[in-house]
C-alpha atoms as a PDB file:
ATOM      1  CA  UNK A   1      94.700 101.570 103.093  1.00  0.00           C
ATOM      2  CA  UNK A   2      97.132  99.294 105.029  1.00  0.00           C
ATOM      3  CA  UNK A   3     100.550  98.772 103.566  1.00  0.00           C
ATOM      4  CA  UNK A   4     103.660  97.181 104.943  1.00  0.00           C
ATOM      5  CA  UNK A   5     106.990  99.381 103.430  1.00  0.00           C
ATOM      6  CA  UNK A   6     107.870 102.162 101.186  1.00  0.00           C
ATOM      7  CA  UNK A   7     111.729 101.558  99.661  1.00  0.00           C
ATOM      8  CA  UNK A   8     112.813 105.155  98.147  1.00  0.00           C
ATOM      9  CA  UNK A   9     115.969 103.689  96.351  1.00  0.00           C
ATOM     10  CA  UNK A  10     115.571 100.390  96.303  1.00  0.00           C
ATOM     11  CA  UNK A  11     118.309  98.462  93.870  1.00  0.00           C
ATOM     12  CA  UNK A  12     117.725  94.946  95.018  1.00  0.00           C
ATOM     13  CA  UNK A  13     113.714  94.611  94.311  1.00  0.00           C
ATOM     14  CA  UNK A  14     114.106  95.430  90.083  1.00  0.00           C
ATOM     15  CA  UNK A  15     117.337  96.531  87.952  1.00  0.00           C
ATOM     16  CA  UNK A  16     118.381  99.986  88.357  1.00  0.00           C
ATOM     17  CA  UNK A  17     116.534 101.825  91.260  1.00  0.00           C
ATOM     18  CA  UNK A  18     113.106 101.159  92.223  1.00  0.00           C
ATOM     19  CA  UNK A  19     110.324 102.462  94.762  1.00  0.00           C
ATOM     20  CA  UNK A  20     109.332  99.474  96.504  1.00  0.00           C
ATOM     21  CA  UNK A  21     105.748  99.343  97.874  1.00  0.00           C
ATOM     22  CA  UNK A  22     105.259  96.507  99.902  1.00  0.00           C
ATOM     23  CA  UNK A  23     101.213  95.134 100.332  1.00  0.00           C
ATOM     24  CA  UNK A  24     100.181  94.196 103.470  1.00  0.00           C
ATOM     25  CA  UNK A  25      98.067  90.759 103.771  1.00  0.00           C
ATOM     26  CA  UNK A  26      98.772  87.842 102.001  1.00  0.00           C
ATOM     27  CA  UNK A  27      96.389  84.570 101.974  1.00  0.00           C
ATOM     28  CA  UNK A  28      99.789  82.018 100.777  1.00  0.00           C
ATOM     29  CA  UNK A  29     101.688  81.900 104.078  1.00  0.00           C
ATOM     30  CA  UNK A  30     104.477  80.230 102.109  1.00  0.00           C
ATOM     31  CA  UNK A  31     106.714  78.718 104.874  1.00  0.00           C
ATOM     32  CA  UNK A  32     109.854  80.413 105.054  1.00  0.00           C
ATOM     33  CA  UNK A  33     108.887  83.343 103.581  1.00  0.00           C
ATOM     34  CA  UNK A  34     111.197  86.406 104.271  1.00  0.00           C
ATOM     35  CA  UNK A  35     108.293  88.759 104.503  1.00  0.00           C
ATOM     36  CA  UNK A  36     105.940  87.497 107.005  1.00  0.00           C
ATOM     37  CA  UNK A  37     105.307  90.828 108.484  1.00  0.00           C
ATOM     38  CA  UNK A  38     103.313  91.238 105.682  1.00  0.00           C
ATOM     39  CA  UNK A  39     100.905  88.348 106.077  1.00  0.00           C
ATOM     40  CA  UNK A  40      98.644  89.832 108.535  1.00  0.00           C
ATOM     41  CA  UNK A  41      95.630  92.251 106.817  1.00  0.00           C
ATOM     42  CA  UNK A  42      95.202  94.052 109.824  1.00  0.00           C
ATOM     43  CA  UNK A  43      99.261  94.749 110.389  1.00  0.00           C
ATOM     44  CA  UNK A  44     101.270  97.676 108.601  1.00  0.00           C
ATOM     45  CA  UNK A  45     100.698 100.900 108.393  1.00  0.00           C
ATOM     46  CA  UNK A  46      97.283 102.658 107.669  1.00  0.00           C
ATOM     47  CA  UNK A  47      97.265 105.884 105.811  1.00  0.00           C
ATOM     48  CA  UNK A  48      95.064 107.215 102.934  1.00  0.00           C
ATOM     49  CA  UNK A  49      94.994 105.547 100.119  1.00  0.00           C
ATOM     50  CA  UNK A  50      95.300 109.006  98.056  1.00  0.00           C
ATOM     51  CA  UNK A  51      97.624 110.749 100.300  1.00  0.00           C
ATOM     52  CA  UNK A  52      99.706 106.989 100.126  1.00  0.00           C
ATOM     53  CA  UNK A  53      99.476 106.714  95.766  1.00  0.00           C
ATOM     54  CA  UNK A  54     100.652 110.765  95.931  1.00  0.00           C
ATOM     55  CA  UNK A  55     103.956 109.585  97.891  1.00  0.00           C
ATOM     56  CA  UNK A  56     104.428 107.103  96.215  1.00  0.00           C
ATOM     57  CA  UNK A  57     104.210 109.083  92.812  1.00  0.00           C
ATOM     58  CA  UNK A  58     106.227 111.718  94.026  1.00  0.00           C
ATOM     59  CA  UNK A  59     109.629 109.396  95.512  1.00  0.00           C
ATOM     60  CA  UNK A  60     109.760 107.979  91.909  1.00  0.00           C
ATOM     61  CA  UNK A  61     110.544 111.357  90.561  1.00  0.00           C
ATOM     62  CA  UNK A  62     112.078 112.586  93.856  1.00  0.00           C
ATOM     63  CA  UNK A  63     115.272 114.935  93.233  1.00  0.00           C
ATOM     64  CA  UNK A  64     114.880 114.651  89.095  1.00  0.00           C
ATOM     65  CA  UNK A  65     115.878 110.761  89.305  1.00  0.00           C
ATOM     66  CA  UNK A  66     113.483 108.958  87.742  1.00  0.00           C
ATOM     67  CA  UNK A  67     112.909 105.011  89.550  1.00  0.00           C
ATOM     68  CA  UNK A  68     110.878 102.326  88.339  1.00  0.00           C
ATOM     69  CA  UNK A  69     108.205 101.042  90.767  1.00  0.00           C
ATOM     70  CA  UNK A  70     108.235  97.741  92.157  1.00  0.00           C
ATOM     71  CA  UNK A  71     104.998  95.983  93.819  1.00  0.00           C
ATOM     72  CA  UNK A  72     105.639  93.021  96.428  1.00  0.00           C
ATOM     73  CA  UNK A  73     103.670  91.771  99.823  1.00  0.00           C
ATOM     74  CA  UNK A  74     102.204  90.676 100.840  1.00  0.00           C
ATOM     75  CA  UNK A  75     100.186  89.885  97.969  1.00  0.00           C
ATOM     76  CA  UNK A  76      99.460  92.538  95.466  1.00  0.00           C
ATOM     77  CA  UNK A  77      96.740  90.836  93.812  1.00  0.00           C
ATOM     78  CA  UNK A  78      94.488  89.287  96.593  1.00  0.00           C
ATOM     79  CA  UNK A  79      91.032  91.124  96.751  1.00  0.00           C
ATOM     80  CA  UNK A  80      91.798  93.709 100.133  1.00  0.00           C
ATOM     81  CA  UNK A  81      94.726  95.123  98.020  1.00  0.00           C
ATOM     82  CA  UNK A  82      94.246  94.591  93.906  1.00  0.00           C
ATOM     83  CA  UNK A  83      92.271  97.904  93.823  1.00  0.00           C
ATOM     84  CA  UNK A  84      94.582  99.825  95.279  1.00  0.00           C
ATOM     85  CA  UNK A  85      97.319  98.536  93.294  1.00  0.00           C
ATOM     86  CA  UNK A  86      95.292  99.081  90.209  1.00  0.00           C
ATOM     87  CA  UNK A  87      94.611 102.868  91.185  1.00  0.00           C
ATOM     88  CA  UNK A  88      98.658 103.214  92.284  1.00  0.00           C
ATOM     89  CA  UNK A  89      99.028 101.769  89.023  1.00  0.00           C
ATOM     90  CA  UNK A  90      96.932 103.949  86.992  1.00  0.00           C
ATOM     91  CA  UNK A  91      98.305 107.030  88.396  1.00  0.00           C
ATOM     92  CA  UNK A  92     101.801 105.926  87.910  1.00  0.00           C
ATOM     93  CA  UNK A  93     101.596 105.529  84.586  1.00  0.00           C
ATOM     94  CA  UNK A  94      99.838 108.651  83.712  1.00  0.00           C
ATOM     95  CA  UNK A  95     102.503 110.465  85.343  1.00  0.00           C
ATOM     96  CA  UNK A  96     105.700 108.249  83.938  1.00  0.00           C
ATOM     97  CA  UNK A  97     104.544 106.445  81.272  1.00  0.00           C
ATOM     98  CA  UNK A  98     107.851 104.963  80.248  1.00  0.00           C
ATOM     99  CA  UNK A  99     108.831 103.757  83.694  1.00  0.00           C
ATOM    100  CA  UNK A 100     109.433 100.043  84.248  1.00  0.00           C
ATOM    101  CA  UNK A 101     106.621  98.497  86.956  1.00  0.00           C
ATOM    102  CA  UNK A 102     107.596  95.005  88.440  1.00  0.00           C
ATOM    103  CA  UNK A 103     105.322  93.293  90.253  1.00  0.00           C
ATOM    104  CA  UNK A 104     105.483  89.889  92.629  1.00  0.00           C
ATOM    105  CA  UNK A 105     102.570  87.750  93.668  1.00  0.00           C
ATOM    106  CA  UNK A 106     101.855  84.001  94.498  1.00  0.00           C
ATOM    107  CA  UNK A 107      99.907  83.572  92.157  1.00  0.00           C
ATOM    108  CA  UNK A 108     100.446  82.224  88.829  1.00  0.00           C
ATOM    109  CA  UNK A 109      99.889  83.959  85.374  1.00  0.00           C
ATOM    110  CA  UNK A 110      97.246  80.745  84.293  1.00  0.00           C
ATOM    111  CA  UNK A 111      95.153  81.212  87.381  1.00  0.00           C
ATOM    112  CA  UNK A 112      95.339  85.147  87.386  1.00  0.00           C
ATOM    113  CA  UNK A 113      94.486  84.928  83.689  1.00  0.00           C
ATOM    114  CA  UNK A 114      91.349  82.268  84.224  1.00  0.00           C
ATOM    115  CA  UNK A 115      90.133  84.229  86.545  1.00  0.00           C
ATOM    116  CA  UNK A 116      88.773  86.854  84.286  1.00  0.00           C
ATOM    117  CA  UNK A 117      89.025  89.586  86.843  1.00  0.00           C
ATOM    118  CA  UNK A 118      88.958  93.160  85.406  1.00  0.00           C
ATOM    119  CA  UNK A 119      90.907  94.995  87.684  1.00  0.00           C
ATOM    120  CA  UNK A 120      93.944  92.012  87.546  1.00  0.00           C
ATOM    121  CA  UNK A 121      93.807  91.910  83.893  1.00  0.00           C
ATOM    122  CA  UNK A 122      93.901  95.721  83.505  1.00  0.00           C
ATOM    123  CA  UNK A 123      96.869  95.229  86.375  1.00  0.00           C
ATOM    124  CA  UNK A 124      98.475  92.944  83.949  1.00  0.00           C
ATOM    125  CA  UNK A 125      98.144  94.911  80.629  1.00  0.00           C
ATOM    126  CA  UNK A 126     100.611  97.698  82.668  1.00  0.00           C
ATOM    127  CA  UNK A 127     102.758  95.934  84.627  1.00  0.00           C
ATOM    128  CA  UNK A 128     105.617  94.887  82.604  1.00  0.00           C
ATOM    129  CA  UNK A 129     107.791  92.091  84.813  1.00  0.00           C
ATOM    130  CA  UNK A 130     105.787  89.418  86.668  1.00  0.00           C
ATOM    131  CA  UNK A 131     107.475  86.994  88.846  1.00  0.00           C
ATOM    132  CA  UNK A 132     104.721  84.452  89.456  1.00  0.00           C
ATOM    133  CA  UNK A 133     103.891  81.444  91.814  1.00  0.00           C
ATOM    134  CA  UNK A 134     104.798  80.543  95.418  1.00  0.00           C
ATOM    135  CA  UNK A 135     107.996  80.782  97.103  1.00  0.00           C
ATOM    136  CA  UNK A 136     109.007  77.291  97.813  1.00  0.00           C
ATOM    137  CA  UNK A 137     111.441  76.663 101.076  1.00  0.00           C
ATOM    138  CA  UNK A 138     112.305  73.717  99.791  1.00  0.00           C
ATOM    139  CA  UNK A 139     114.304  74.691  96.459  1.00  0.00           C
ATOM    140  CA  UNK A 140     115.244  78.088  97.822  1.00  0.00           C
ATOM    141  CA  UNK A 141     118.089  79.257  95.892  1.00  0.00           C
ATOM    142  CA  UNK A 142     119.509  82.548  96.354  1.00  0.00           C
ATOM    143  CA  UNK A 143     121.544  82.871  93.479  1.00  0.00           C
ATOM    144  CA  UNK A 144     118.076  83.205  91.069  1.00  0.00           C
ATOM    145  CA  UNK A 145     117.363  86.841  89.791  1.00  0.00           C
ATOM    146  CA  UNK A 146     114.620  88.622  91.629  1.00  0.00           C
ATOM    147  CA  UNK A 147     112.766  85.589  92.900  1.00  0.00           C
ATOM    148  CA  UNK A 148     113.484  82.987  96.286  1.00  0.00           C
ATOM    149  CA  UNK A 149     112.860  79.381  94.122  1.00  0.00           C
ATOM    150  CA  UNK A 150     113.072  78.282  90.765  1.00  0.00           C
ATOM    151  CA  UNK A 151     108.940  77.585  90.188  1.00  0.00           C
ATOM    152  CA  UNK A 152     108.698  81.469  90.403  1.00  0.00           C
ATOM    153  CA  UNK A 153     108.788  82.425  86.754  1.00  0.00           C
ATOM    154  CA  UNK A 154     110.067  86.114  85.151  1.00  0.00           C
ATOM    155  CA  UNK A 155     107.458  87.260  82.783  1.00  0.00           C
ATOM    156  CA  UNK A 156     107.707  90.019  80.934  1.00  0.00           C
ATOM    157  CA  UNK A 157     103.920  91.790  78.935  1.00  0.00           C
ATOM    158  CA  UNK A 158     103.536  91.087  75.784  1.00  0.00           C
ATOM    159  CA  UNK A 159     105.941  88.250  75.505  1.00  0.00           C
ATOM    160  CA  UNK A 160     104.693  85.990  78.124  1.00  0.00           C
ATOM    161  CA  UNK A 161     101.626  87.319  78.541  1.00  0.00           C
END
């Protein structure tokens, strides 16, 4: 499994403190994006994808404070990293159920929900904040909460979708 970052206490990516796990690969490209590390599938940082869920499990829990876990890219939901997600996912929530997971992705909720895909709908039925659609250069506005443009839309499960 390739992935770009791990962010232990990460209070910018979520509210309160997250663990940020940053994909690596992303088909958008979206000019002026701030992570374009990430773009490339072959870049990051290759480790097994069981020793890499493990970590990630653990740093949520690490020294009896419990973080939520936030999912960026890259992009999370592209074929080379959806299963992956979906597994980190899955073992996350077995261990901390009640945890808040955020996830980012240039996609939008119509086309991820059209697509009929059963690992990104069981992806959706536990995350519990989307932010949704491209990052646009052009109405970049930095004052927005946890997304670069206004297009990107906040949705939180079982209100929005």
């Amino acid at each position: 499994m390739r992935y770009a970052a791990i962010k232990e206490n990460d209070i910018v990516d979520g509210v309160g403190i997250s663990v940020s796990f940053w994909c690596q690969g992303c088909p958008f490209h979206c000019p002026g994006c701030h992570n374009e590390h990430t773009w490339d599938f072959d870049g990051g940082i290759e480790e097994d994808k069981y020793v890499l869920i493990d970590r990630v499990v653990e740093l949520i829990g690490k020294n009896g404070v419990e973080r939520n876990l936030s999912i960026l890219g890259g992009e999370p939901l592209c074929d080379p990293n959806k299963y992956f997600v979906a597994d980190l996912i899955r073992k996350v929530r077995e261990e901390y159920p009640e945890i808040t997971i955020y996830l980012w992705t240039g996609y939008v909720i119509e086309k991820l929900q059209s697509m009929n895909d059963g690992v990104i709908n069981y992806i959706l039925s536990e995350v519990d904040i989307l932010v949704d659609g491209p990052f646009l250069i052009e109405e970049r506005d930095i004052t927005l909460e946890l997304r670069g443009s206004p297009n990107q839309r906040i949705l939180k499960r079982g209100v929005d979708f």
